[in-house]
Protein backbone atom coordinates (compact mmCIF):
# COMPACT_ATOMS: atom_id res chain seq x y z
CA UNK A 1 -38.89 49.39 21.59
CA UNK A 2 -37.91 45.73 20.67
CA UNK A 3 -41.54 43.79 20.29
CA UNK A 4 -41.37 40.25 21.99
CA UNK A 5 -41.19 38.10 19.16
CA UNK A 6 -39.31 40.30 16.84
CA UNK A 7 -36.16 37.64 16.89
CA UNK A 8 -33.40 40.11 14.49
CA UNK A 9 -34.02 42.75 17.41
CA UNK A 10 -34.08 40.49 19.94
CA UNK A 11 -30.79 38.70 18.77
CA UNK A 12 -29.12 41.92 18.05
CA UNK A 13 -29.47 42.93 21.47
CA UNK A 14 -28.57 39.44 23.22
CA UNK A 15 -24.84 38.46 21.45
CA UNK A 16 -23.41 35.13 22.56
CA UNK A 17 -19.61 34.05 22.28
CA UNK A 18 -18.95 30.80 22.86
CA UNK A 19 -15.43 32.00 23.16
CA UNK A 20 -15.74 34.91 25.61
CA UNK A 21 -14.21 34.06 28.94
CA UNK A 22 -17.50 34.18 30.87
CA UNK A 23 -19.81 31.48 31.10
CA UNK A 24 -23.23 31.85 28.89
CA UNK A 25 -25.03 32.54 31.87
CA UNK A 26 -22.95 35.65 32.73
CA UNK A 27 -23.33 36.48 29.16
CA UNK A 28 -26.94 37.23 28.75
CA UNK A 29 -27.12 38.91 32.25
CA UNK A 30 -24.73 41.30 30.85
CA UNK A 31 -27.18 41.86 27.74
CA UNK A 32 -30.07 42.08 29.75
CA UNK A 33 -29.22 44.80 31.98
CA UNK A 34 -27.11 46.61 29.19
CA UNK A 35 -29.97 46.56 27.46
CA UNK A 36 -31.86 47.94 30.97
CA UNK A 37 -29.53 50.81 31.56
CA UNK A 38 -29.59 51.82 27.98
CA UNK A 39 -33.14 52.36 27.79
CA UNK A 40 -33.73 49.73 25.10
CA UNK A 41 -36.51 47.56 26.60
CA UNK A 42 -39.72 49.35 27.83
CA UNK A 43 -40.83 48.51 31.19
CA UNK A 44 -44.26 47.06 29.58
CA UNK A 45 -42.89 45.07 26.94
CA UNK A 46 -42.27 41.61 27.79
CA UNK A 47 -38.78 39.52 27.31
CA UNK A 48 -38.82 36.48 25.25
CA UNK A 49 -39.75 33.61 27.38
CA UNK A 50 -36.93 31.51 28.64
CA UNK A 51 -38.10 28.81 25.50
CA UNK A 52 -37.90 31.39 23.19
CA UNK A 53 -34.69 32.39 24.29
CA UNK A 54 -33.06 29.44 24.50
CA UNK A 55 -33.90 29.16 21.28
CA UNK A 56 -33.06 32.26 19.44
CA UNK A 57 -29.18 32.13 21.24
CA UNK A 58 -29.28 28.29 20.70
CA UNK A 59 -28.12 27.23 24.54
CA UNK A 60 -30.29 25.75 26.86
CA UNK A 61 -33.09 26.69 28.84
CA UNK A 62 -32.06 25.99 32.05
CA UNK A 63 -29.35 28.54 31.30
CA UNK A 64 -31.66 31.58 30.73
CA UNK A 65 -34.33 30.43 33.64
CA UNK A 66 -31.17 30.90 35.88
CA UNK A 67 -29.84 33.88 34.21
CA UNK A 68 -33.94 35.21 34.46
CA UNK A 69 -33.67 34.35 38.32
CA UNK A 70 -30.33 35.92 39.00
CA UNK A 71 -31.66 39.09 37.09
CA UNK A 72 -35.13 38.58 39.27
CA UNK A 73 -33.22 38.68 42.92
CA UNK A 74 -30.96 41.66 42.03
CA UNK A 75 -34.05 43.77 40.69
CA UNK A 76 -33.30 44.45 37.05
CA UNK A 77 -36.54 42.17 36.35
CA UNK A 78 -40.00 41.29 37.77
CA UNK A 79 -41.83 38.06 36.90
CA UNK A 80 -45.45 38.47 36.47
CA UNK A 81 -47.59 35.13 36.98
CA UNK A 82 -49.10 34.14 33.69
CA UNK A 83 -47.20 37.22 31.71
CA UNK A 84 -43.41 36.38 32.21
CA UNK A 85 -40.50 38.80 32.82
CA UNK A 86 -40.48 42.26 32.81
CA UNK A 87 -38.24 45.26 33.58
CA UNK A 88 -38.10 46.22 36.70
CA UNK A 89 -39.90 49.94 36.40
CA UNK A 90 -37.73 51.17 39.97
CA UNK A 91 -34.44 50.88 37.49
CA UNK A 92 -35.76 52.77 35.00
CA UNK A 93 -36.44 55.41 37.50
CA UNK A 94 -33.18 56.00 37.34
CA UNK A 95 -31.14 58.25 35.26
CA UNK A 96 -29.64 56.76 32.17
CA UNK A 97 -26.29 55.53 31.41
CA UNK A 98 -24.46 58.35 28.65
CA UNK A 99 -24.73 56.65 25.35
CA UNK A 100 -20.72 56.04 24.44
CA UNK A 101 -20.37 57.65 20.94
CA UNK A 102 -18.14 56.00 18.10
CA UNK A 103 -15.33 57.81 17.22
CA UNK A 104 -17.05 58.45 13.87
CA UNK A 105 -19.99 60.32 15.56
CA UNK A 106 -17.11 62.32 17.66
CA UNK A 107 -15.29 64.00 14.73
CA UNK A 108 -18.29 66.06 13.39
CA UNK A 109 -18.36 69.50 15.24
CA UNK A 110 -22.14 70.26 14.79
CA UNK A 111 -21.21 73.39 16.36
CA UNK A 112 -19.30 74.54 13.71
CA UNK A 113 -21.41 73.60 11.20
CA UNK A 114 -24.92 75.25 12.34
CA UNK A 115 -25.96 78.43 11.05
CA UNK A 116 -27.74 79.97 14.20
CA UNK A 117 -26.92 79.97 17.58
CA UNK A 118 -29.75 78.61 19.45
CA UNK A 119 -28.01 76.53 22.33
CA UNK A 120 -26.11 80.05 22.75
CA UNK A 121 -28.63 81.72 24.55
CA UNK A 122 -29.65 82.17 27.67
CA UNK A 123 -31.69 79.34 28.90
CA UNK A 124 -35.35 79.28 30.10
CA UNK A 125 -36.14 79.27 33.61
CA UNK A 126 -37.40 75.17 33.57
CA UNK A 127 -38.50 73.95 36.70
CA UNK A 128 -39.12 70.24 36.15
CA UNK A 129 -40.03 69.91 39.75
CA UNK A 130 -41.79 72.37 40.30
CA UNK A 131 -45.28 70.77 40.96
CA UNK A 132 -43.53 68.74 43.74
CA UNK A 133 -42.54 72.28 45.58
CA UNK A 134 -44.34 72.54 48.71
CA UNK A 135 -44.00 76.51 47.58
CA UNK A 136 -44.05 76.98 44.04
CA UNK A 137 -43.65 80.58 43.43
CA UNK A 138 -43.13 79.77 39.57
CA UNK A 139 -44.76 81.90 36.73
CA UNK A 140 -46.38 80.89 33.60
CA UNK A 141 -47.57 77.78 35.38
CA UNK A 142 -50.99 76.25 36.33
CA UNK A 143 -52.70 74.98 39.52
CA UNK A 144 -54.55 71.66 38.87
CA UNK A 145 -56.91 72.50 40.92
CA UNK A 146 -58.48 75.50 39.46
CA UNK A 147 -58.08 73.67 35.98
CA UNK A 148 -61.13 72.99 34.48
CA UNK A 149 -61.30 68.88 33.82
CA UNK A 150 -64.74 68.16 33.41
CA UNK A 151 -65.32 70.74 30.51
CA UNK A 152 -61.74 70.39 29.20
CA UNK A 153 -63.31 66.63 29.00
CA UNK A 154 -66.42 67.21 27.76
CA UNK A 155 -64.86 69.31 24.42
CA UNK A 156 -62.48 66.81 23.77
CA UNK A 157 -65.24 64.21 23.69
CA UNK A 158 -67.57 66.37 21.59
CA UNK A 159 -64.23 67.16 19.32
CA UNK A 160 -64.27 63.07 18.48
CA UNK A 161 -67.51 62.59 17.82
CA UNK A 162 -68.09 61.07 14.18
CA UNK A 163 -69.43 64.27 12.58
CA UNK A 164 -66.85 66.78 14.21
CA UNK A 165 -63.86 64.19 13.16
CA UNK A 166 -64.96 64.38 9.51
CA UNK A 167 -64.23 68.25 10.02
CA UNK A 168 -60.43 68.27 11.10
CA UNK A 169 -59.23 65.01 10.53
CA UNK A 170 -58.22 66.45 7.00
CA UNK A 171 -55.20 67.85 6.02
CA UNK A 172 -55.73 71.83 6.38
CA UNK A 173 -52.70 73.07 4.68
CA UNK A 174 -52.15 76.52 5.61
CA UNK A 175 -55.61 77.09 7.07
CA UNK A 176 -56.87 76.74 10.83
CA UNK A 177 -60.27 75.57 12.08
CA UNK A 178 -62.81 78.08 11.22
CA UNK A 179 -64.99 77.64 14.15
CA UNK A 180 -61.58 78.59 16.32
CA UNK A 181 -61.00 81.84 14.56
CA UNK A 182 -64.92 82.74 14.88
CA UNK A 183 -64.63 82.54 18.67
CA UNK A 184 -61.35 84.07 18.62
CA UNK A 185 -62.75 87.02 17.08
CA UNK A 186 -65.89 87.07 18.59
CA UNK A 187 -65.26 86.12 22.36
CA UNK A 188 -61.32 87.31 22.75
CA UNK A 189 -60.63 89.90 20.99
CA UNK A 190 -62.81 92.14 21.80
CA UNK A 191 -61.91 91.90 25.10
CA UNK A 192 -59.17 93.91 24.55
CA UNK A 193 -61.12 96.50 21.64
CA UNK A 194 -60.08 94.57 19.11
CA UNK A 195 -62.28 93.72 16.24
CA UNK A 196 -61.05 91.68 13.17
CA UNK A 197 -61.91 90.14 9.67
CA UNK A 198 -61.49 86.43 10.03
CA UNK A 199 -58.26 86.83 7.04
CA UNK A 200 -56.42 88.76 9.62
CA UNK A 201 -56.23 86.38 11.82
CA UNK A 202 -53.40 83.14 12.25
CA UNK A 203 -53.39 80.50 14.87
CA UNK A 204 -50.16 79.39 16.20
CA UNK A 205 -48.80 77.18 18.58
CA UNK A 206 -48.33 79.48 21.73
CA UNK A 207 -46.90 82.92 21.77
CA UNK A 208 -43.46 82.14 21.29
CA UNK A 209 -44.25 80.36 17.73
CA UNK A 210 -45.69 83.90 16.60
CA UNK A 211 -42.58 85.78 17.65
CA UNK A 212 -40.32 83.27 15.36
CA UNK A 213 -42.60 83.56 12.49
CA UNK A 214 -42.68 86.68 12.66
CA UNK A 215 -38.95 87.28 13.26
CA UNK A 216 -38.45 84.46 10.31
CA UNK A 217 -40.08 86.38 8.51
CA UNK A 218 -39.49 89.52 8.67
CA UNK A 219 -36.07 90.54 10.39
CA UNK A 220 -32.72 89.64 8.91
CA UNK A 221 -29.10 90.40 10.08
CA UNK A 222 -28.40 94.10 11.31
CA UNK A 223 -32.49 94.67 11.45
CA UNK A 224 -33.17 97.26 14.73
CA UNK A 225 -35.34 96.45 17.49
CA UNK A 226 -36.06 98.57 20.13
CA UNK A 227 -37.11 96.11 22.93
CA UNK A 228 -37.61 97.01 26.89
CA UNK A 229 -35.39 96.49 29.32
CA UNK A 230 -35.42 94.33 31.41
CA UNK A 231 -37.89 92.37 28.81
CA UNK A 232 -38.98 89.10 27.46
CA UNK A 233 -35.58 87.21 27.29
CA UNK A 234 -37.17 84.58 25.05
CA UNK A 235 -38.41 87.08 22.59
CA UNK A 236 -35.20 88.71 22.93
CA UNK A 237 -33.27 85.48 22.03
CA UNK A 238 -35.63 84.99 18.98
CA UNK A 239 -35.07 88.30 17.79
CA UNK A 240 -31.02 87.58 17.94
CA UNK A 241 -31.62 84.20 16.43
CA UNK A 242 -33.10 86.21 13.20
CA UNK A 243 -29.94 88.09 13.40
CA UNK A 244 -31.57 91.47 14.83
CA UNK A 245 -29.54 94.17 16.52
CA UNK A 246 -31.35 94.92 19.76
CA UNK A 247 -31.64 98.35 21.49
CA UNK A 248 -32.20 97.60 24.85
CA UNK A 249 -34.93 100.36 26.06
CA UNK A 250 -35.57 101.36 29.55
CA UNK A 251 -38.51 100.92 31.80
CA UNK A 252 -40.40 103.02 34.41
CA UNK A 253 -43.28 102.87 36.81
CA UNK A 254 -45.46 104.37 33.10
CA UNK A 255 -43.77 101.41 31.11
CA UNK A 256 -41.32 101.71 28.22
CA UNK A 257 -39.61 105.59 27.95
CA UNK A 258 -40.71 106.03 24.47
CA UNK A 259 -38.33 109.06 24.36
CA UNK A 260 -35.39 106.28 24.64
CA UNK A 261 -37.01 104.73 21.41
CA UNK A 262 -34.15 104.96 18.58
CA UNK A 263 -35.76 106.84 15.86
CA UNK A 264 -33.80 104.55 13.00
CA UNK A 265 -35.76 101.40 14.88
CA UNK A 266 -37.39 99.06 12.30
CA UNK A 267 -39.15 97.38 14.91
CA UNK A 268 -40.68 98.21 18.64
CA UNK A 269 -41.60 95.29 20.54
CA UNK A 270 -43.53 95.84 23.77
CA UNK A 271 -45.79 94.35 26.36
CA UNK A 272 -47.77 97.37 27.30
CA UNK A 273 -50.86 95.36 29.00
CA UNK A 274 -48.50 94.32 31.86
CA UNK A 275 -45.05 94.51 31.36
CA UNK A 276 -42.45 91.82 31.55
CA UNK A 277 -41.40 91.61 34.11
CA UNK A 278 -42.54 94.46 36.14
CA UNK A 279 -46.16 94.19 35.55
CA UNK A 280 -46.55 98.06 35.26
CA UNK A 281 -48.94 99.08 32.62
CA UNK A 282 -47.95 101.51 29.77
CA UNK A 283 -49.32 104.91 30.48
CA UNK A 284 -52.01 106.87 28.00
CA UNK A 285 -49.65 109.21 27.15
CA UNK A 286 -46.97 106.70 26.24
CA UNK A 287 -48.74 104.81 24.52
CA UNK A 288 -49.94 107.86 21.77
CA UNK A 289 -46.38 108.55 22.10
CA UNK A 290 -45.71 105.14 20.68
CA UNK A 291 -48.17 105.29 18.59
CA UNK A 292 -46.95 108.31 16.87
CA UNK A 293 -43.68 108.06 17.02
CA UNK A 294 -43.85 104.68 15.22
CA UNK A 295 -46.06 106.66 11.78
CA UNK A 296 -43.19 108.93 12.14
CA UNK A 297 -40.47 107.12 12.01
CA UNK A 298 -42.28 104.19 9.96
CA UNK A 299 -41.79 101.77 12.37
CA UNK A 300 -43.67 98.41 12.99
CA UNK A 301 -44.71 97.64 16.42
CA UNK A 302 -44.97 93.67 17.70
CA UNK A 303 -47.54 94.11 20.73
CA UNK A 304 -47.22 91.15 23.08
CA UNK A 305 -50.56 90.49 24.58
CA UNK A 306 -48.61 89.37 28.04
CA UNK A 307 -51.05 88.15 31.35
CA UNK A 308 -53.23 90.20 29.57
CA UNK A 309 -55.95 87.53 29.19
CA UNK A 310 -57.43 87.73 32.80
CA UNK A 311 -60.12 90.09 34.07
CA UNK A 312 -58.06 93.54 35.41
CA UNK A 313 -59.92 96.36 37.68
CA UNK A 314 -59.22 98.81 34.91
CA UNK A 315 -58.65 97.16 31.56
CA UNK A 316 -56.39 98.80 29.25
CA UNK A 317 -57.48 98.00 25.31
CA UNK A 318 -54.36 96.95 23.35
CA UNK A 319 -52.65 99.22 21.43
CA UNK A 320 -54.06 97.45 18.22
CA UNK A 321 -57.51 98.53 19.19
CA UNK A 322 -56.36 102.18 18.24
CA UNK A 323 -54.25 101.82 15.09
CA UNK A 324 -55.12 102.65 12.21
CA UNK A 325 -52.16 102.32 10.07
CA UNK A 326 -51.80 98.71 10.29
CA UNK A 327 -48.58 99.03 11.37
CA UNK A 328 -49.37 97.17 15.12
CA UNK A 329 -48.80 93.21 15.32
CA UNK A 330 -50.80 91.65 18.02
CA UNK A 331 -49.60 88.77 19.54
CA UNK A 332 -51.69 86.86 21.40
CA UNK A 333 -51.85 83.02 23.93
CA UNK A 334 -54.20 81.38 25.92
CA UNK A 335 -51.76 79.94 28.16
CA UNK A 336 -52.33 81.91 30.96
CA UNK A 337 -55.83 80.71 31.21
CA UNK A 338 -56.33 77.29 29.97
CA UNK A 339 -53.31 75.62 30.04
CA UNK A 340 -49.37 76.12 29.13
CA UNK A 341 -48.86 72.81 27.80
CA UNK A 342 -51.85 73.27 25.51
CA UNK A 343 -49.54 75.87 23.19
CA UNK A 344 -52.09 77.90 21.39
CA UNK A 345 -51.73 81.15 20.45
CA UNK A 346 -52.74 83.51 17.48
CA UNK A 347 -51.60 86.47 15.45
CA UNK A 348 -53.77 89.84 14.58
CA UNK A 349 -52.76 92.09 11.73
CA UNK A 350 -53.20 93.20 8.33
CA UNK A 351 -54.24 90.25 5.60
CA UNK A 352 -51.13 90.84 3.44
CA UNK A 353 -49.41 89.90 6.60
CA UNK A 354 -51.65 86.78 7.83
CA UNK A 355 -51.64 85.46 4.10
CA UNK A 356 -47.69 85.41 4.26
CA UNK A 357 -47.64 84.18 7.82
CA UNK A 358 -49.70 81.44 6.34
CA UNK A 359 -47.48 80.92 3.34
CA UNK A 360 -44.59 80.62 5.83
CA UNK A 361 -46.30 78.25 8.29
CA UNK A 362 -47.49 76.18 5.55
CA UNK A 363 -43.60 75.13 5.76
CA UNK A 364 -42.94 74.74 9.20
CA UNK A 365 -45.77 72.65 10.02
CA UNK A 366 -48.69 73.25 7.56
CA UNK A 367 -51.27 73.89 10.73
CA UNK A 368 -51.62 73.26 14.68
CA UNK A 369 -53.00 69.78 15.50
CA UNK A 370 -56.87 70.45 14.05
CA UNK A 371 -58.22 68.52 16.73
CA UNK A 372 -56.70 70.51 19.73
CA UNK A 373 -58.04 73.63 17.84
CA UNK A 374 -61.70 72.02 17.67
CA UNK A 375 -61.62 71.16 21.26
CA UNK A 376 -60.49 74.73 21.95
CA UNK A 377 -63.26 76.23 19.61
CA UNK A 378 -65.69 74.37 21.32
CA UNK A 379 -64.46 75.33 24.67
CA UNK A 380 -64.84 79.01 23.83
CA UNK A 381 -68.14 78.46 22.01
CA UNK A 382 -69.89 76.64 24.96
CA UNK A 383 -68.90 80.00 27.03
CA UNK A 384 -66.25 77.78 29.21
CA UNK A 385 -63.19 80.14 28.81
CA UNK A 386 -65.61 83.12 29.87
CA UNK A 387 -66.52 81.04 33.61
CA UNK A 388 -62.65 80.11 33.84
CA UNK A 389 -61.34 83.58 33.44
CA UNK A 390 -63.82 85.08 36.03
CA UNK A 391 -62.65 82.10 38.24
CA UNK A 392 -59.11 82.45 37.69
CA UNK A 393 -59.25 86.09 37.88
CA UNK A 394 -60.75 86.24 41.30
CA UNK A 395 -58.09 83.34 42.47
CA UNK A 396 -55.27 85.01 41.17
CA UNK A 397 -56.53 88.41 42.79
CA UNK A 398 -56.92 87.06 46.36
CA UNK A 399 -53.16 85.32 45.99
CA UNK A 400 -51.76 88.87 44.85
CA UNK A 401 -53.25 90.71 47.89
CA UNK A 402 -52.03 87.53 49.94
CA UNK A 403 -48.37 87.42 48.75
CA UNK A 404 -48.43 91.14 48.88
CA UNK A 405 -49.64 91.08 52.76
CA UNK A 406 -46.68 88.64 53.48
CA UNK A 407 -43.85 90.33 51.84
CA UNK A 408 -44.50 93.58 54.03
CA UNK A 409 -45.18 91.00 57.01
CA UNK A 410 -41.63 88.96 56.36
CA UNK A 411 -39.60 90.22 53.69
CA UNK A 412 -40.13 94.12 54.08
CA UNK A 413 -36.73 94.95 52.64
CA UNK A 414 -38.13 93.73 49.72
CA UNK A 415 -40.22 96.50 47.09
CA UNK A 416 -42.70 94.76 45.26
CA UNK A 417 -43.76 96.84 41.88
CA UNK A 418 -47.04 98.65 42.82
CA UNK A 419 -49.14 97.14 39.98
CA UNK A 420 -52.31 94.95 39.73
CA UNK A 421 -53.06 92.31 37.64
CA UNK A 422 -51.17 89.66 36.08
CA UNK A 423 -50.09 86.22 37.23
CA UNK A 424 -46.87 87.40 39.00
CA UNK A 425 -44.84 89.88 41.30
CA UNK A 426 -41.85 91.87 40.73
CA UNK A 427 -39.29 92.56 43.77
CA UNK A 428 -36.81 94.57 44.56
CA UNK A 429 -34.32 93.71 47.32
CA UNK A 430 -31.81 96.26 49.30
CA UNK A 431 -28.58 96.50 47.18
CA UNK A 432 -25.65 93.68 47.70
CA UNK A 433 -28.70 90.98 47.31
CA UNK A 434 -27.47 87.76 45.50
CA UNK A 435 -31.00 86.68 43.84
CA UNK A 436 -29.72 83.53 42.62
CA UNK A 437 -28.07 82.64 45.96
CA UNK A 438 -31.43 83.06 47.27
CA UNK A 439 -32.88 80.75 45.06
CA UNK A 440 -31.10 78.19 45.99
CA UNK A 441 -31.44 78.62 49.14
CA UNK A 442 -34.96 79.15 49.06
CA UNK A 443 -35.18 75.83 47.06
CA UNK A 444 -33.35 73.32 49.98
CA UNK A 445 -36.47 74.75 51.48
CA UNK A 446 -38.74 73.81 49.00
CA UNK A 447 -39.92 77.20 47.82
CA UNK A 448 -39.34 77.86 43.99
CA UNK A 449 -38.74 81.96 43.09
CA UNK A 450 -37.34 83.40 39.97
CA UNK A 451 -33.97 85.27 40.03
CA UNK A 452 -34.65 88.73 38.00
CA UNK A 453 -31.28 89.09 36.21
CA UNK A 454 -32.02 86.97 33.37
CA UNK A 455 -34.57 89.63 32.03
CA UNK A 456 -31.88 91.95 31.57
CA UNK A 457 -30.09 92.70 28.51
CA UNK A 458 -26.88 94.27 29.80
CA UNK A 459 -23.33 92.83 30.72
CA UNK A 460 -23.99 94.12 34.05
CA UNK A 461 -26.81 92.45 34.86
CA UNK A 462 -28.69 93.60 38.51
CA UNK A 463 -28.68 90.97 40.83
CA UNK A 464 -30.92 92.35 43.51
CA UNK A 465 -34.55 91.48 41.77
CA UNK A 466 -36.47 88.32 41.63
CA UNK A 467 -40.18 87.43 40.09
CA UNK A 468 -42.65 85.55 42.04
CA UNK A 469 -45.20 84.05 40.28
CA UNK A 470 -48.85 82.79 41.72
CA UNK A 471 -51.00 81.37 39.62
CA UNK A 472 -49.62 77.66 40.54
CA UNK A 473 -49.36 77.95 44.30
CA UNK A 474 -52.24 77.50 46.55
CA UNK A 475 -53.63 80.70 48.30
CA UNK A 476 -52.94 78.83 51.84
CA UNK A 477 -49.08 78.14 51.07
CA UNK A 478 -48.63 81.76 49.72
CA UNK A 479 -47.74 83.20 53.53
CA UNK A 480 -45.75 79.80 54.50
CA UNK A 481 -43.65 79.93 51.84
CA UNK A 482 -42.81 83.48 51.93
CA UNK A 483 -41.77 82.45 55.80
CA UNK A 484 -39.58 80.00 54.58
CA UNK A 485 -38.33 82.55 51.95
CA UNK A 486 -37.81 84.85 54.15
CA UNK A 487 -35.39 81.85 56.68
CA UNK A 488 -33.83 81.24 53.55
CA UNK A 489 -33.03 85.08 53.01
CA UNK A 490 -31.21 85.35 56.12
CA UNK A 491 -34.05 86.84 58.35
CA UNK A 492 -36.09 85.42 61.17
CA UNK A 493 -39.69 85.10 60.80
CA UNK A 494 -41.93 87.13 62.94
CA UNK A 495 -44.08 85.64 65.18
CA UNK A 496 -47.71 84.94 64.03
């Protein structure tokens, strides 16, 4: 942004004619909001005084005080006493202006020219909004108010202390913090009966960053993977992106049919914690039919460790707790428990693996930020993460049984998936049910829900399922906003 006395930007953006038709007057109010609309002065950065000005555009100063003024009653600007003019921060509230393109800029069809197809598929389900929702029944979001700010604090303080600066404040290359993968190994893992040298491990920035590296770098065009479906569209994108052919697998109340499994596969990737999006857990037998079926047909298996990072009645360990051929990839985030935005996740499999995950990292972005992974180290280490997840898991467990209660109470055409666990709910409605017209609907009413048929892989995508999530949504607005769901859906609450 232009810096007050920087006088080439300053005169670049305020262009006088002497020969334009308007007076000068009319002229730099033009320029000023221009420059307003266009985004190119910061609401804290100060204009040039009216002197200065003057000055730089050689007329005089009574001309700019009254252009100042004029711009003053009309709102583009604010005078502050002592400070001078500012922009007005209510205009920049606004939405921009569209930048007008040269004609240059217009004849080169970027489209043509990439190499991947990334603003081809299907886009995420971003709620900007959502944490104004009186209801938000989003997933994969937090609730500020079982987020844990004073410790959160405390480690990020502790992580910029002298001592603990001289320890990531270097460039890492292609390693990560080594206090981070102690407590990784030590405190999370074996949570789900896994155990691991620290050289089998890689941090990476959330889940999704593991899935690319890994699809980077190890599918290619016409490379099989089984995936389920309905599954992890993201992952499924990513996959596609690589240039994999994917064999959309079916799902049951035991989790992926393994028997639907191609045999000539190269790749299986599952969430067999809790499923996405159904939640369902993937049955013993399945899963040593998996298992098996994968050292038969020499197939590697990507393990997403999905909602599987909160406390569950009956813990399943991951399937990478039982292999022994190496040939399971565990994938694994802590978004689900500290924070989304933080983007931290890690990898689990053999070293030959890690060490070329690490080679191929090294060019992406070397490392993660070193100081978010010392504050998260210390978070672990100081046994934070262990008093959030009982929290959280007792939360989330009470707004499950809640938002179950209400959908038999007001929506009981709707089947919710009989499974525990997890940060959301899957739904079924009655057949001829328009998800996404219920979603916007439900939104005029200020309840947020997830239309189901983007997790579906085929051209005829079901329109009758939708995902609620809970983990962001207070446990008292859980049956109020399944009232005003259920208004939206056509129906007419019952009486309390």
């Amino acid at each position: 942004m232009p810096q007050r006395n920087d006088s080439a930007i300053w005169s670049g953006l305020f262009r006088i004619s002497a020969e334009s038709g308007q007076t000068l007057q009319a002229q730099i109010r033009q320029a000023i909001v221009a420059a307003i609309l266009d985004r190119q002065i910061a609401a804290s950065m100060p204009l040039p005084s009216c002197r200065i000005l003057a000055e730089k555009l050689g007329v005089a100063r009574g001309t700019v005080v009254l252009a100042f003024q004029q711009l003053v009653d009309q709102g583009f600007l604010v005078a502050r006493e002592r400070r001078g003019h500012f922009v007005n921060p209510e205009v920049l509230a606004t939405p921009a202006k569209p930048q007008q393109k040269s004609a240059e800029a217009n004849e080169i069809d970027w489209k043509a020219r990439r190499q991947i197809a990334a603003s081809d598929m299907p886009r995420p389900a971003k709620l900007d909004n959502w944490i104004k929702s009186s209801y938000p029944f989003v997933y994969g979001q937090f609730d500020p108010a079982l987020f844990p700010t004073a410790e959160w604090r405390e480690c990020n303080r502790m992580a910029l202390a002298v001592l603990e600066i001289r320890n990531w404040a270097a460039d890492m290359v292609d390693r990560d913090d080594p206090l981070l993968i102690e407590q990784i190994q030590a405190r999370l893992l074996p949570r789900r009966g896994i155990f691991a040298n620290p050289d089998e491990i890689i941090v990476t920035l959330g889940a999704q960053n593991a899935l690319y590296m890994l699809a980077s770098l190890l599918m290619s065009k016409g490379t099989k993977v089984a995936m389920e479906d309905p599954g992890y569209p993201d992952a499924r994108s990513i996959f596609r992106l690589a240039g994999a052919e994917l064999h959309p697998t079916p799902v049951d109340s035991e989790g992926i049919v393994t028997s639907a499994i191609p045999s000539d596969a190269g790749f299986v990737f599952v969430t067999p914690s809790h499923h996405c999006p159904t939640m369902v857990s993937l049955s013993p037998e399945r899963r040593q039919d998996l298992l098996a079926r994968a050292s038969r047909n020499n197939q590697i298996i990507i393990e997403d460790g999905y909602d599987s990072q909160l406390l569950d009645e009956a813990p399943q360990q991951a399937l990478k707790s039982v292999d022994r051929s190496g040939r399971v990839i565990y994938v694994g985030s802590m978004s689900k428990t500290l924070a989304p935005g933080l983007r931290l996740g890690y990898i689990v499999a053999s070293a030959d693996l890690i060490a070329e995950l690490r080679a191929l990292r090294r060019f992406m972005l070397r490392h993660p930020p070193a100081n978010n992974q010392r504050a998260v180290a210390l978070f672990l280490s100081l046994g934070h993460h262990e008093a959030l997840v009982r929290r959280l898991s007792a939360a989330f467990d009470e707004r499950r049984k809640r938002l179950v209660q209400a959908i038999d109470a007001f929506l009981p055409d709707w089947r919710p998936t009989d499974s525990a666990g997890g940060t959301s709910l899957w739904l079924e409605g009655p057949r001829g049910t328009d998800s996404r017209g219920l979603a916007e609907a439900a939104a005029s009413r200020s309840v947020l829900i997830e239309p189901g048929d983007r997790f579906f892989d085929h051209s005829d995508k079901p329109s009758r399922f939708m995902r609620l999530g809970f983990s962001s949504i207070a446990l008292q607005h859980i049956e109020p906003g399944i009232r005003e769901l259920a208004t939206a859906a056509g129906r007419r609450p019952a009486a309390a």
